[in-house]
N, C-alpha and C. Protein backbone atom coordinates (compact mmCIF):
# COMPACT_ATOMS: atom_id res chain seq x y z
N UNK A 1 -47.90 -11.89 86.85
CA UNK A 1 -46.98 -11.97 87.98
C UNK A 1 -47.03 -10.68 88.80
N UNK A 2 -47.23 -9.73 88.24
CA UNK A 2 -46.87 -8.06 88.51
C UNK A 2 -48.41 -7.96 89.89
N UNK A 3 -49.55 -8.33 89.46
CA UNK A 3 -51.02 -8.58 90.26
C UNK A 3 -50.40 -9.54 91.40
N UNK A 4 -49.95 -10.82 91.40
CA UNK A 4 -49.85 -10.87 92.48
C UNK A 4 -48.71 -10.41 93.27
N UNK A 5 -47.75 -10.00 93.20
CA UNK A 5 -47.00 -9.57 94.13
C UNK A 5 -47.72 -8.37 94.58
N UNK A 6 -48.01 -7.74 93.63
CA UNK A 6 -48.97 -6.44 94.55
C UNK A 6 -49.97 -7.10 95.36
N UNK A 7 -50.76 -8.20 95.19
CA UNK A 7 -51.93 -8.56 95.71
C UNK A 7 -51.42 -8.68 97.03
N UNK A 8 -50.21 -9.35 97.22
CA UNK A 8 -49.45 -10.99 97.85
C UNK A 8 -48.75 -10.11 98.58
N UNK A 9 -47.70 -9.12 98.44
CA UNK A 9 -46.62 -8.49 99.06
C UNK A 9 -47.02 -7.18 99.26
N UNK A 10 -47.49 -6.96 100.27
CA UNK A 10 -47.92 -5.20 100.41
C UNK A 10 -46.73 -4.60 100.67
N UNK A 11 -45.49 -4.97 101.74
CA UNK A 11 -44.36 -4.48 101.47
C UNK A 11 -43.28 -4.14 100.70
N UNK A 12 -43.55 -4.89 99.27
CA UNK A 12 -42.98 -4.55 98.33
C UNK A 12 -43.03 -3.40 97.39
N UNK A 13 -42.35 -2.29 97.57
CA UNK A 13 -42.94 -0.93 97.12
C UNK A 13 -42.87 -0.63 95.87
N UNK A 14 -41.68 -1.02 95.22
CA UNK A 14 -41.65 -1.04 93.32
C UNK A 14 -41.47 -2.59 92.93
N UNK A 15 -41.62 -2.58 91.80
CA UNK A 15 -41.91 -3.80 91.42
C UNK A 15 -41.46 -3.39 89.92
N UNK A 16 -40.99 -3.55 89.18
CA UNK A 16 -40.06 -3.27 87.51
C UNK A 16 -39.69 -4.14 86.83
N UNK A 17 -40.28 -4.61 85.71
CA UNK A 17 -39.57 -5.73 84.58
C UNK A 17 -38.96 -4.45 83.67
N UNK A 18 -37.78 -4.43 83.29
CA UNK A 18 -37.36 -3.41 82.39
C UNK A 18 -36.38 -4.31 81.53
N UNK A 19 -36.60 -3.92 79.88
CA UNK A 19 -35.78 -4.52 78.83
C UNK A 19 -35.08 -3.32 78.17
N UNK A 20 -33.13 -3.67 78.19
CA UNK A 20 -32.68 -2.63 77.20
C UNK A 20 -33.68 -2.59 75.46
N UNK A 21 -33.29 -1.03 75.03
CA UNK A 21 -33.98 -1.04 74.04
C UNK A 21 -33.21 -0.45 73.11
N UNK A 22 -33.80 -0.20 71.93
CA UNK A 22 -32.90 0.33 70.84
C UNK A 22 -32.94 -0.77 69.60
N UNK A 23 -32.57 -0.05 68.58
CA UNK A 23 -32.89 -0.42 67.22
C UNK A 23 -31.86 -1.64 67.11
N UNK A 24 -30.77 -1.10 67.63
CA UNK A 24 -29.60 -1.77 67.26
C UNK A 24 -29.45 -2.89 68.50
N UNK A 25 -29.83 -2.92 69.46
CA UNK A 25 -30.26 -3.89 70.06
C UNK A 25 -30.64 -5.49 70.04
N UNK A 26 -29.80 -6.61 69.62
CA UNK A 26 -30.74 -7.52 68.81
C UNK A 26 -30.66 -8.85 69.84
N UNK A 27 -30.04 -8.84 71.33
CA UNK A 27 -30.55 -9.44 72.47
C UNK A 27 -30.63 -8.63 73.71
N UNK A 28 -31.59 -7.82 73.70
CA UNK A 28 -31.77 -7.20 74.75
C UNK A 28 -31.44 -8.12 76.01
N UNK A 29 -30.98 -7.05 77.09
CA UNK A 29 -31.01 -7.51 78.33
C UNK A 29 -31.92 -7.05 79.54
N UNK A 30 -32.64 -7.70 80.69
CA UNK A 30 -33.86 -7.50 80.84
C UNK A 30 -33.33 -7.00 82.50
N UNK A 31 -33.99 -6.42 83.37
CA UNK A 31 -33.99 -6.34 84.40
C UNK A 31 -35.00 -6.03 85.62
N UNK A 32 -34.69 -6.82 86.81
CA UNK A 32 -36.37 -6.28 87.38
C UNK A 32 -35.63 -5.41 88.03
N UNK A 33 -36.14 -3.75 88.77
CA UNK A 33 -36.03 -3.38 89.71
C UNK A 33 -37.16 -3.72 90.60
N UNK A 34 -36.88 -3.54 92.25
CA UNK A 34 -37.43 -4.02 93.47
C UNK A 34 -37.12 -3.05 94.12
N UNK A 35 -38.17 -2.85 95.00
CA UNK A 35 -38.09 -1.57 96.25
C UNK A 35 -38.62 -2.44 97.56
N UNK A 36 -37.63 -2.50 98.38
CA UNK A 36 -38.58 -3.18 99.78
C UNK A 36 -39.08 -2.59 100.67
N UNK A 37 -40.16 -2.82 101.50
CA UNK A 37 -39.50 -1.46 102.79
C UNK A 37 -38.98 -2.10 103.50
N UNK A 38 -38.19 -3.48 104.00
CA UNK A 38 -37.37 -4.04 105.11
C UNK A 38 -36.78 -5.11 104.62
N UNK A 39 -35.45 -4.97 105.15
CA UNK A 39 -35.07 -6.49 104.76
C UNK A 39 -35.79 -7.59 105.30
N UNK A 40 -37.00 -7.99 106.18
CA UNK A 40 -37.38 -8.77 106.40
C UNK A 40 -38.63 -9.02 104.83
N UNK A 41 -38.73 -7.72 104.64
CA UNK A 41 -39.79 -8.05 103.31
C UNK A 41 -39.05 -8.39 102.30
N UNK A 42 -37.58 -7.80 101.95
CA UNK A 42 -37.12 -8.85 101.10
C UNK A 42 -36.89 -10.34 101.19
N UNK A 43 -36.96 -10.94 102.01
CA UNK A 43 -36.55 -12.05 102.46
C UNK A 43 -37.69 -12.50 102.39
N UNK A 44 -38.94 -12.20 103.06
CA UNK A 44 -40.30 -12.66 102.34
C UNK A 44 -40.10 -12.87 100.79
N UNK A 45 -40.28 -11.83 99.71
CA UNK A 45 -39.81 -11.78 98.50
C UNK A 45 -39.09 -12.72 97.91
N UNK A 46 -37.81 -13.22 98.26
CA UNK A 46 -36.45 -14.08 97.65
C UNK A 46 -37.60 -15.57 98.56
N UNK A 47 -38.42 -15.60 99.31
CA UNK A 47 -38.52 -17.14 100.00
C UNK A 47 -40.31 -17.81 99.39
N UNK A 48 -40.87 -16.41 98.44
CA UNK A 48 -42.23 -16.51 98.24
C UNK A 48 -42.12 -17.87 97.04
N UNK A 49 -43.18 -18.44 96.53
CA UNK A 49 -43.03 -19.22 95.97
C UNK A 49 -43.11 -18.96 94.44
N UNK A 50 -43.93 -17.63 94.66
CA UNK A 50 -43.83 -16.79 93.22
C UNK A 50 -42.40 -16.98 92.18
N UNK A 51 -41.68 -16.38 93.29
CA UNK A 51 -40.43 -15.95 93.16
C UNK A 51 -39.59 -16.86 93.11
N UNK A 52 -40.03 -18.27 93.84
CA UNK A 52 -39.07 -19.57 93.21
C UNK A 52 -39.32 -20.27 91.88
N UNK A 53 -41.01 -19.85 91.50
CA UNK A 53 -41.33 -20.71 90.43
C UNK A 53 -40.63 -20.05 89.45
N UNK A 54 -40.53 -18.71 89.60
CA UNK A 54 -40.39 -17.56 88.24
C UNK A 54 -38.93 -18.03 88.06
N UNK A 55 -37.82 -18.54 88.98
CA UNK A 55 -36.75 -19.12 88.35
C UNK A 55 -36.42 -19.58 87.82
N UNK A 56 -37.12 -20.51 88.38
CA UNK A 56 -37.46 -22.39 87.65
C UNK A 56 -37.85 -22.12 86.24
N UNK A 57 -38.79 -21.64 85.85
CA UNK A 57 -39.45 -21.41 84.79
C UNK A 57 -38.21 -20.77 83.77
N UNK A 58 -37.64 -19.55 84.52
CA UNK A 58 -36.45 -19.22 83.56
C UNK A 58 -35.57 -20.16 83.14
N UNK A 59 -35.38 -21.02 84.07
CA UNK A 59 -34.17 -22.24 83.54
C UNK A 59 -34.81 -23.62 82.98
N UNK A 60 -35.79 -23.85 83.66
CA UNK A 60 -36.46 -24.83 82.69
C UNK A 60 -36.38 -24.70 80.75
N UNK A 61 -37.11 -23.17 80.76
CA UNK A 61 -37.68 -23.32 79.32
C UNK A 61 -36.23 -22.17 78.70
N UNK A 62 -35.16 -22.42 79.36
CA UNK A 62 -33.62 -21.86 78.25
C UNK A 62 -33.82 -19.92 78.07
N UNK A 63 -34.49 -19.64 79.20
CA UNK A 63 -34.69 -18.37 78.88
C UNK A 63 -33.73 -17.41 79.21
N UNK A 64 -32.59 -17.98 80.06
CA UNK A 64 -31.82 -16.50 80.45
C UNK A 64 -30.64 -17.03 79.45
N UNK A 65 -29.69 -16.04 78.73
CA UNK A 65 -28.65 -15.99 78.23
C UNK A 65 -27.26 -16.42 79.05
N UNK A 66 -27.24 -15.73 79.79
CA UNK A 66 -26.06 -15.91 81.01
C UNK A 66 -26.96 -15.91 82.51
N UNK A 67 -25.81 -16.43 83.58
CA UNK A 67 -26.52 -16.58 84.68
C UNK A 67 -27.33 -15.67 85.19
N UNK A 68 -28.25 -15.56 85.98
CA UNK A 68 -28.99 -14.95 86.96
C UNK A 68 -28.74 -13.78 87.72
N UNK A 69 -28.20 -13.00 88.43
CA UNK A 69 -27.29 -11.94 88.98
C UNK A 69 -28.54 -11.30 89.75
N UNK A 70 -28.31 -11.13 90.98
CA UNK A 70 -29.21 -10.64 92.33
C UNK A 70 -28.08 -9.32 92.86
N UNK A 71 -28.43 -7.88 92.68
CA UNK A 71 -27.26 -7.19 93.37
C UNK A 71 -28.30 -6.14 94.38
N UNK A 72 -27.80 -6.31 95.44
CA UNK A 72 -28.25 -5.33 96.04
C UNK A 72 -28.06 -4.01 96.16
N UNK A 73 -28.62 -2.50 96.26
CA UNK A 73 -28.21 -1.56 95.79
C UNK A 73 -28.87 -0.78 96.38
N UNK A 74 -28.15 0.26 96.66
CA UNK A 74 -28.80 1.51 97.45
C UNK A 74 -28.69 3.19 96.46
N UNK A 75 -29.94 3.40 96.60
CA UNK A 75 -30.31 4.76 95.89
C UNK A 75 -28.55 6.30 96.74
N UNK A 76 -28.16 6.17 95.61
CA UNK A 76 -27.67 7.96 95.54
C UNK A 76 -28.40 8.98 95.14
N UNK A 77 -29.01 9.21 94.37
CA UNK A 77 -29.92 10.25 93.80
C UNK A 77 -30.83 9.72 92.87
N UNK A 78 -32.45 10.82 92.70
CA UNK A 78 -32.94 10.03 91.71
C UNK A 78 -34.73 10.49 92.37
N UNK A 79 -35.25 10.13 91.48
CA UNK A 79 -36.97 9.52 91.92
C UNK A 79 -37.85 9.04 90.62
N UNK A 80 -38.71 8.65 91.50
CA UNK A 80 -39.39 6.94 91.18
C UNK A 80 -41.03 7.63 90.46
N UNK A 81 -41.36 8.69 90.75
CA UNK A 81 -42.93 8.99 90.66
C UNK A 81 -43.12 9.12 89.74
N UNK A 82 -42.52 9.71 88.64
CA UNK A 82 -43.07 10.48 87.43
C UNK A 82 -42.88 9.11 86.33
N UNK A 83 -44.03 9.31 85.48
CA UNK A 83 -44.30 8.28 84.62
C UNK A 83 -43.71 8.91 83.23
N UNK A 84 -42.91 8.05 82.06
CA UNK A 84 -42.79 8.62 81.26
C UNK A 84 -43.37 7.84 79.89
N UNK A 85 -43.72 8.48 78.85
CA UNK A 85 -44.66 7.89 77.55
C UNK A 85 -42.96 6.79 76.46
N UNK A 86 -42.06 7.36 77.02
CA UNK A 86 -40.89 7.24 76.40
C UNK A 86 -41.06 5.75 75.78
């Protein structure tokens, strides 16, 4: 999935599947972060078909725990570059 949105969405600047972690952890909860550069590229994004199947697919095959949740959010502090082995 991660190949084509890069392939597919050049405006899409981050792209993040992230799962809580930890030992004690025993249903993690998962999250994508998304970076756009315009709301018109998000709206590309939320209308691609990628992005409708990948729903479907979640609710088809019983995969999300609780509903779905889309929040939009704006950076206070922070950066994105540095990679960690963590």
């Amino acid at each position: 999935m991660t190949k084509k949105v890069y392939d597919r969405e050049p405006d899409t600047l981050r792209y993040q599947f992230t799962k809580e972690s930890g030992d004690e952890i025993k249903t993690p909860e998962f999250v994508m972060v998304e970076t756009y550069k315009s709301q018109e590229a998000l709206e590309k994004h939320l209308g691609a078909t990628a992005f409708k199947d990948l729903g479907k697919t979640f609710g088809n095959e019983g995969l999300l725990a609780k509903d779905l949740a889309i929040f939009r959010v704006e950076s206070v502090a922070g950066y994105e570059r540095r990679k960690s082995n963590l």
